[in-house]
Protein backbone atom coordinates (compact mmCIF):
# COMPACT_ATOMS: atom_id res chain seq x y z
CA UNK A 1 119.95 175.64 28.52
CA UNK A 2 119.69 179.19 27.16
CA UNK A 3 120.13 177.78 23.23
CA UNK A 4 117.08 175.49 24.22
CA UNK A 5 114.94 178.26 25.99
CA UNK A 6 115.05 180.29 22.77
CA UNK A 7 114.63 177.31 20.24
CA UNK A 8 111.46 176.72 22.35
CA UNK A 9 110.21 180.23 22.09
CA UNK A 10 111.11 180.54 17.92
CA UNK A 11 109.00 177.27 17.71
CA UNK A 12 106.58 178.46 19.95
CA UNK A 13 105.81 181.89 17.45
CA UNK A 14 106.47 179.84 14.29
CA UNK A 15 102.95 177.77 15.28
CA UNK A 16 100.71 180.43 16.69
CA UNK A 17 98.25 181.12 13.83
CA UNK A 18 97.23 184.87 13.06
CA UNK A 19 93.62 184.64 13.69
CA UNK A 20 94.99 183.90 17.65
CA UNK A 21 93.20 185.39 20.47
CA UNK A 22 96.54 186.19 21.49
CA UNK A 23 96.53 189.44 19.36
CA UNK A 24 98.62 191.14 22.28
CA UNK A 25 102.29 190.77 21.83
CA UNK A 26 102.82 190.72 25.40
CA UNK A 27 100.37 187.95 26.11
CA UNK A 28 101.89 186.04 23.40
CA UNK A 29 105.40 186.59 25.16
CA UNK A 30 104.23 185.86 28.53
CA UNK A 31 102.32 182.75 27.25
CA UNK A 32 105.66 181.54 25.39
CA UNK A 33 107.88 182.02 28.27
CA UNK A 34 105.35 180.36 30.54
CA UNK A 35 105.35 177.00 28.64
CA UNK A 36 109.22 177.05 27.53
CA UNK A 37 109.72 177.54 31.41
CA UNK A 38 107.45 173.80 31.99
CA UNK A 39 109.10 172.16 29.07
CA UNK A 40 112.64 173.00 30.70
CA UNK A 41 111.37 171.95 34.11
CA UNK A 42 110.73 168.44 32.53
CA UNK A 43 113.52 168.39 30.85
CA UNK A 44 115.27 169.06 34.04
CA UNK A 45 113.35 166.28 35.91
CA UNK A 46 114.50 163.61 33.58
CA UNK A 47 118.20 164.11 33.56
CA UNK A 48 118.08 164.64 37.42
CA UNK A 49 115.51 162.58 38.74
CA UNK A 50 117.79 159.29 38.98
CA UNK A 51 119.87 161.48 41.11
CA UNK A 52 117.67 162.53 43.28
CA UNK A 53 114.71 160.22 44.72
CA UNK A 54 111.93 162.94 45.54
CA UNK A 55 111.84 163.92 41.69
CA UNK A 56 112.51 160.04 40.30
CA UNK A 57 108.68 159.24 41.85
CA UNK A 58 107.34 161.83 39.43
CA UNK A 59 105.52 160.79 36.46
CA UNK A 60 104.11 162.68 32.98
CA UNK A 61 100.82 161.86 31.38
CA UNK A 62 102.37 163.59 27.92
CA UNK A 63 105.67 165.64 27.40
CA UNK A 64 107.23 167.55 24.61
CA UNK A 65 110.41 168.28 23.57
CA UNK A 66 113.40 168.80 20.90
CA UNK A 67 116.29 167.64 20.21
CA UNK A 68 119.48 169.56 19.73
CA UNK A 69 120.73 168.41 16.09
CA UNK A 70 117.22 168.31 14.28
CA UNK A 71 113.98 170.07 15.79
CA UNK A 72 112.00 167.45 15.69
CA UNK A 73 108.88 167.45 17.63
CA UNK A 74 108.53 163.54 20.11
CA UNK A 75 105.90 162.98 21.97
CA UNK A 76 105.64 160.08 24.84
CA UNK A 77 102.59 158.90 27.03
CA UNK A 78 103.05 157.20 30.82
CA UNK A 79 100.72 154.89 29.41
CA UNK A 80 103.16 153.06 27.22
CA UNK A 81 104.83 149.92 28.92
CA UNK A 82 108.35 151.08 28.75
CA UNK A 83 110.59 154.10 31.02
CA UNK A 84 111.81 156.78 28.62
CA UNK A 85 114.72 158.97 29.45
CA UNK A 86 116.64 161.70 27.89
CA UNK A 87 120.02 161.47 27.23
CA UNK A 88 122.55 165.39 28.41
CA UNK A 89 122.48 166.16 24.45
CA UNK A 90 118.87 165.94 24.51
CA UNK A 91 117.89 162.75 23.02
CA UNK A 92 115.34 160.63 24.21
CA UNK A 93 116.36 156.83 25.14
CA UNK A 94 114.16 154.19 25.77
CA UNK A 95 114.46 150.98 28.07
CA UNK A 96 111.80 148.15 28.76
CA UNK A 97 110.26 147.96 32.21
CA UNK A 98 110.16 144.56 33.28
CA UNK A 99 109.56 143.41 30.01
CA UNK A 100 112.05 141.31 28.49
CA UNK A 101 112.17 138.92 25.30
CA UNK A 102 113.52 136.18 27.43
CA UNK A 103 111.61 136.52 30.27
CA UNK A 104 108.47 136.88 27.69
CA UNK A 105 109.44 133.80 25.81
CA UNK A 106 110.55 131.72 29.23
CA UNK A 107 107.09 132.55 31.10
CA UNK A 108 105.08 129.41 29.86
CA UNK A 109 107.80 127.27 30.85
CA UNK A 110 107.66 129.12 34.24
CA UNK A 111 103.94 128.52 34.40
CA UNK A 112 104.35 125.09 33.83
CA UNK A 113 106.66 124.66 36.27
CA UNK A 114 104.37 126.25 39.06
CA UNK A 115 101.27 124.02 37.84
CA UNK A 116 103.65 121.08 38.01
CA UNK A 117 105.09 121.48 41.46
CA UNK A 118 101.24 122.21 42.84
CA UNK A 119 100.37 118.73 41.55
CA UNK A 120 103.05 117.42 43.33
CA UNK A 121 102.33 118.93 46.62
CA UNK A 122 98.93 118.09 46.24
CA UNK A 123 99.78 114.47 45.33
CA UNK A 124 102.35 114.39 48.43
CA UNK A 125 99.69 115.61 51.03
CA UNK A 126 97.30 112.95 49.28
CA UNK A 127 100.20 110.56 50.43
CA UNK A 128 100.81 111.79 54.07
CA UNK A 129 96.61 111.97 54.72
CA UNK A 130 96.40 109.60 57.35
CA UNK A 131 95.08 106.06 56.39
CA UNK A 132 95.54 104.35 59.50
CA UNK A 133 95.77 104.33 63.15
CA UNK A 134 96.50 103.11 66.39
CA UNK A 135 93.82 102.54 69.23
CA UNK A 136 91.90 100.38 72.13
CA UNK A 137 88.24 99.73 71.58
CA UNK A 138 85.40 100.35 73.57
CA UNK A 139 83.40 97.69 73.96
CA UNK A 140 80.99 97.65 77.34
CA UNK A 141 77.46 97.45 75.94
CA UNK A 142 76.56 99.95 79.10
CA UNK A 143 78.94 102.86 77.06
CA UNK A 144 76.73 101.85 74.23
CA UNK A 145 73.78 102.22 75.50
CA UNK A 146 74.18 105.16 77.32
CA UNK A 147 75.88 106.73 73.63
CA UNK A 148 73.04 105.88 71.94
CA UNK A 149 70.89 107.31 74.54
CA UNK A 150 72.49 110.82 73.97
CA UNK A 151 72.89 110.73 70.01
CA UNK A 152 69.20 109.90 70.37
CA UNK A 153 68.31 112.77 72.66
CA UNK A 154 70.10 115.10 69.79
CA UNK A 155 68.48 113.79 66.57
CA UNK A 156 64.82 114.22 68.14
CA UNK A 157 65.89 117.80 68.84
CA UNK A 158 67.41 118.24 64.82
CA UNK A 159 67.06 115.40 62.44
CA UNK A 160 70.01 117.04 60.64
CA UNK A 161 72.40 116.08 62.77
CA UNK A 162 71.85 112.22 62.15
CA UNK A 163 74.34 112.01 59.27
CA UNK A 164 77.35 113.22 61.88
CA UNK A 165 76.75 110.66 64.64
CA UNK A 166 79.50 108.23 64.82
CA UNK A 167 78.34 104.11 64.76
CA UNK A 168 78.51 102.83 68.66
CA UNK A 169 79.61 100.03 66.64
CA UNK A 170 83.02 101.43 66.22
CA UNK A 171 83.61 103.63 69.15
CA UNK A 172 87.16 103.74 70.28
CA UNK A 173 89.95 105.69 71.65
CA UNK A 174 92.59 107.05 69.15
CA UNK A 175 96.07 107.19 70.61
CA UNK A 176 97.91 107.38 67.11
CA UNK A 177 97.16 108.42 63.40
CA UNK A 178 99.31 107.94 60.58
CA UNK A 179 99.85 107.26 56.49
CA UNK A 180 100.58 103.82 55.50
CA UNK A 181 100.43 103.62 51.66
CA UNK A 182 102.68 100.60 51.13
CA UNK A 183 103.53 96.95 52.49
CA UNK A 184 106.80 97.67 53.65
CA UNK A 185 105.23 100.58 55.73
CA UNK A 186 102.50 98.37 56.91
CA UNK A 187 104.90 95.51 58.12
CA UNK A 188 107.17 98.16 59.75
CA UNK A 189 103.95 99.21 61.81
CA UNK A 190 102.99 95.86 62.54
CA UNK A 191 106.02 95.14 64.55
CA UNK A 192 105.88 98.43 66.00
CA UNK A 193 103.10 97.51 67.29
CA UNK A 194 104.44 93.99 68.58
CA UNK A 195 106.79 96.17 70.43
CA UNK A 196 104.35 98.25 71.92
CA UNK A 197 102.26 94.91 72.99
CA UNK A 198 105.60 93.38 74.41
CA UNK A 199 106.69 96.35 76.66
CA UNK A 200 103.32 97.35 77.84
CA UNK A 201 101.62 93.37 78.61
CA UNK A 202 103.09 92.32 81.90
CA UNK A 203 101.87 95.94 83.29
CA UNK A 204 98.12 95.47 81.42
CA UNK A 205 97.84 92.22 82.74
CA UNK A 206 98.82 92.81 86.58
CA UNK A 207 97.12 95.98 86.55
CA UNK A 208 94.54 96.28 84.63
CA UNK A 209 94.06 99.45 82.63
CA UNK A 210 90.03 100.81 83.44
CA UNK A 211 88.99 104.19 81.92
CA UNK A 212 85.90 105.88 83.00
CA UNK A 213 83.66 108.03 81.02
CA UNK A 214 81.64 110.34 83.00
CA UNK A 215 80.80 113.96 81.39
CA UNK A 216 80.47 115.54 77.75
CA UNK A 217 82.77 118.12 76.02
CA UNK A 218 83.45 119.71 72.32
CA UNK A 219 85.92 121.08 69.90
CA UNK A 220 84.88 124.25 68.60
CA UNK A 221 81.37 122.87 68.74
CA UNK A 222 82.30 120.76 65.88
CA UNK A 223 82.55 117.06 68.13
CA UNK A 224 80.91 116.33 70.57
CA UNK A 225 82.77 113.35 72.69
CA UNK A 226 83.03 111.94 75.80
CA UNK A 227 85.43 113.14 78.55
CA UNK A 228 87.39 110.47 80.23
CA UNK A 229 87.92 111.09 83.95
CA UNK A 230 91.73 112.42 84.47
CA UNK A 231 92.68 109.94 87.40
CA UNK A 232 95.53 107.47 87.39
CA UNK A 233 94.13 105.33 84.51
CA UNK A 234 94.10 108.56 82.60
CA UNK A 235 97.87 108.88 83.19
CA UNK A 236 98.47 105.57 82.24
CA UNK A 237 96.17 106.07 78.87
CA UNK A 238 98.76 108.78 77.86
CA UNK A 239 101.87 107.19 78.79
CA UNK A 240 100.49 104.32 76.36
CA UNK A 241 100.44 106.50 73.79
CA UNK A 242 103.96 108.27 74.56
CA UNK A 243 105.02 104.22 73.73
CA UNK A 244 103.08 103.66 70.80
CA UNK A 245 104.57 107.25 69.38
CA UNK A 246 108.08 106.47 70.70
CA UNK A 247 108.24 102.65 68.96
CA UNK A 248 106.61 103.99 65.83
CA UNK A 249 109.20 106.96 65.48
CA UNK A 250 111.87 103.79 66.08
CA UNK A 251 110.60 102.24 62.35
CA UNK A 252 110.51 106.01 60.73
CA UNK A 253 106.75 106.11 60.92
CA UNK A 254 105.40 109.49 62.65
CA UNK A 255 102.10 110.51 63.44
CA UNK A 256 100.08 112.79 61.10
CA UNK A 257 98.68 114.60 63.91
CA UNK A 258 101.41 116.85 66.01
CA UNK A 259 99.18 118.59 68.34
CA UNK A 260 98.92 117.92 71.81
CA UNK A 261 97.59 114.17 72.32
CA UNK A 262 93.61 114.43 73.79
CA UNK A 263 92.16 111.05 74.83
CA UNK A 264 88.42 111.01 73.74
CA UNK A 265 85.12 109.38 73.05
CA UNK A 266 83.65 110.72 69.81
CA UNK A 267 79.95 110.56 70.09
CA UNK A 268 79.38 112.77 67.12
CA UNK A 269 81.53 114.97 64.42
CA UNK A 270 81.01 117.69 61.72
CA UNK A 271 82.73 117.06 58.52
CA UNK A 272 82.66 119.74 56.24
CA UNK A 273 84.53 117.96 53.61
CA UNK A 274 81.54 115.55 53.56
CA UNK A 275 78.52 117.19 51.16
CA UNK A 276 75.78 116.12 53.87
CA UNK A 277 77.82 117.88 56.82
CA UNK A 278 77.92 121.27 55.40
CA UNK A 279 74.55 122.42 56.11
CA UNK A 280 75.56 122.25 59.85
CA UNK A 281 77.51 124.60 61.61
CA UNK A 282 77.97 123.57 64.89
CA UNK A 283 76.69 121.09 67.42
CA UNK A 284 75.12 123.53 69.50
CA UNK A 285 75.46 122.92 73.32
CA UNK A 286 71.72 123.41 74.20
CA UNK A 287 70.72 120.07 72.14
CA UNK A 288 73.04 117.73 74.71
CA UNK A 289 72.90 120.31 77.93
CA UNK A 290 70.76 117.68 79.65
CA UNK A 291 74.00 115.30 79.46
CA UNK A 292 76.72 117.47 79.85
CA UNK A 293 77.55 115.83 83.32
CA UNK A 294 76.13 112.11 82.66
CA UNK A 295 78.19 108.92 83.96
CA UNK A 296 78.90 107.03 80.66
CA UNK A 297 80.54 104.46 81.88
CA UNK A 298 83.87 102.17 82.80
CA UNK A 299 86.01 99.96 80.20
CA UNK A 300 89.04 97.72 80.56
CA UNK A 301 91.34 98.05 77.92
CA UNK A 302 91.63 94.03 76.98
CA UNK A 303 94.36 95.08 74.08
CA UNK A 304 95.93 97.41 71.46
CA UNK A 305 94.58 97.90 67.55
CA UNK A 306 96.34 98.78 64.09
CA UNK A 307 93.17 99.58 61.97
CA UNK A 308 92.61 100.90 58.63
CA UNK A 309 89.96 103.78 57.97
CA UNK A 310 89.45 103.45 54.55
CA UNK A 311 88.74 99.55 54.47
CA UNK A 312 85.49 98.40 54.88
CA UNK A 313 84.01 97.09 58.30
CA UNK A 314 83.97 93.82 59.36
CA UNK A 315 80.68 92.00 60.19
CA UNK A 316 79.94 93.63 63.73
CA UNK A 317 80.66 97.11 62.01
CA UNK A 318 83.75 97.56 63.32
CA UNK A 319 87.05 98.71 61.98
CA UNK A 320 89.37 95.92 60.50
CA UNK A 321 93.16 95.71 61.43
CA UNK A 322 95.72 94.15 64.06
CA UNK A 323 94.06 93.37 67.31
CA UNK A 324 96.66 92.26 69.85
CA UNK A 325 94.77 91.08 72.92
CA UNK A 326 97.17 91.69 76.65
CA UNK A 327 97.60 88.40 77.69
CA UNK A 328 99.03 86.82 81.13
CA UNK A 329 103.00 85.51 80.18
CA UNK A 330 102.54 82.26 82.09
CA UNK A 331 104.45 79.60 80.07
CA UNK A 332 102.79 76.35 79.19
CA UNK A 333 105.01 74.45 81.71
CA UNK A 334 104.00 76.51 84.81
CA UNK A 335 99.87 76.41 83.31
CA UNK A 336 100.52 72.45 84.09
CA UNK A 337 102.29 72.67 87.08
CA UNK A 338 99.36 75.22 88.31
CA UNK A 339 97.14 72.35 87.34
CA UNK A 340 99.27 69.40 89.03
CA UNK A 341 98.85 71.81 92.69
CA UNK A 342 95.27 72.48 92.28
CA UNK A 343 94.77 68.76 91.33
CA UNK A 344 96.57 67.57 94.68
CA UNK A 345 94.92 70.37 96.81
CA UNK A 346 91.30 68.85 95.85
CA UNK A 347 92.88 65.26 96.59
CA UNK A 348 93.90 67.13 100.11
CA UNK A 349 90.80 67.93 100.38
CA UNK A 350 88.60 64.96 99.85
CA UNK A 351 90.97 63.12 102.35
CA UNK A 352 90.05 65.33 105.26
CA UNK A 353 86.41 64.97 104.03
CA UNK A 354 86.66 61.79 104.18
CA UNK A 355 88.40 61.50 107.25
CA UNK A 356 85.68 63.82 109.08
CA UNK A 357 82.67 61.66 108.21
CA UNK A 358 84.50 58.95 109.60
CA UNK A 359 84.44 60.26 112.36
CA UNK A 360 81.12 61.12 112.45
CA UNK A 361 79.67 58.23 112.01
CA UNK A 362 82.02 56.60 114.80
């Protein structure tokens, strides 16, 4: 260290000019000391500083310094894209900071590969984007009516909001959504749903399923639906569902929609993926406060649907699918022997008829 303290300081006095300021010979010492003292400090920094963490943080904007065999005068920057050490005989060694020719040459391919697996993810959620779903129609012209008669009340408040009211032409309650994107998947759900038909159509037909519509409600004032009243039909609305869900999952066909199943009537919905829809924010609650309690109505469920949401509408304007209607189980042979009774019960009856003005008349 002592060798290098006075090769500094001979340097140091080599390259002050005469015409210096420094005309003092102490000044001149004090000054040469002073910067031989930094340039050991630095040079004590770099062969430490891996060992010790407090002085491996610190960094140089430009350093100086010799080495042993030949004074030769280097000069690095931080700026420079690469760490530079020194080496215990003084000689400065270089190595890259995370740049390396392989990973340099491999990073297009890497890029590639990053573009290529975001197509694919985009493709596959393009593929699971529900197409399809499972559902019971409402039908009662009285719901319609009184549908209309709200969506009406709104667009004479804000003609905006005509472009988000759903068609009373297809209203309907959603109890399943999925992605059906080939034949084989659409046969699958097709007997799923003959399942669901076959297990739920003795109940159906004794006891008729009737949901009533009385009140109004939103998500995130974004739709505006319906509430259906939470009673014992209500109970029986979700436990459909539960069986559509279970008898679906039984032919590998799951529901795009995991959240918590919430029977509704959609009167009217913002779609911000649709151009038209995204100069509304929000269905405010003051445009439809004059509802907010209204009896809609009452429907009986007459059957479960498999419809498609990208095909076009049939002639009524509603959805086009599977419609399988709950039907009584009677077989053909008691439907005749029904017939035979009731046939013999009017004969019964005509007798005694009969028999009465008979007497009558006697």
């Amino acid at each position: 260290m002592k060798s290098n303290f006075n090769c500094y300081n001979y340097i140091f006095h080599s390259c002050i000019p005469v015409s210096s300021k420094l005309t003092s010979f102490t000044e001149m010492d004090c000054v040469s000391k002073t910067l031989c003292l930094c340039f050991l400090t630095v040079k004590t920094v770099h062969i430490f500083g891996s060992k010790i963490p407090f002085l491996s943080g610190i960094r140089f904007f430009r350093l100086s310094g010799f080495s042993n065999s030949s004074q030769r005068k280097v000069s690095i920057t931080s700026v420079e894209c690469a760490k530079r050490t020194f080496s215990q005989s003084g000689h400065m060694k270089e190595t890259a900071m995370g740049k390396n020719k392989n990973t340099s040459e491999t990073s297009p391919k890497k890029k590639l590969k990053v573009a290529v697996s975001e197509v694919q993810k985009l493709i596959e959620n393009k593929r699971k984007r529900p197409n399809y779903f499972v559902a019971v129609q409402i039908s009662n012209p009285d719901i319609h009516e009184a549908i209309q008669r709200i969506q009406d009340h709104i667009i004479a408040q804000n003609m905006q909001f005509i472009v988000c009211m759903n068609s009373t032409a297809t209203l309907h309650i959603t109890l399943m959504v999925m992605s059906i994107t080939d034949t084989e998947t659409h046969d699958r759900a097709l007997k799923a749903l003959r399942n669901v038909h076959e297990e739920c159509n003795d109940d159906m037909c004794k006891n008729p399923l009737r949901l009533e519509f009385c009140g109004l409600g939103h998500f995130r004032n974004r739709v505006l639906y319906a509430k259906i009243k939470e009673n014992e039909s209500f109970e029986r609305l979700c436990n459909l569902a539960e069986c559509v869900r279970k008898h679906f999952a039984d032919f590998e066909i799951s529901s795009s929609d995991q959240r918590e199943f919430n029977p509704h009537l959609t009167i009217a919905k913002i779609d911000f993926s649709k151009k038209k829809h995204k100069v509304l924010k929000k269905i405010e609650p003051s445009l439809y406060e004059t509802f907010v309690n209204e009896y809609v109505g009452c429907e009986t469920v007459v059957g479960i649907q498999l419809l498609s949401m990208t095909s076009p509408k049939n002639e009524a304007g509603y959805y086009i699918g599977e419609n399988l209607v709950f039907e009584s189980n009677i077989s053909s042979s008691s439907k005749e022997a029904s017939l035979v009774d009731i046939k013999e019960k009017k004969k019964d009856i005509r007798t005694k008829i009969a028999n009465l003005a008979r007497n009558i008349f006697k």
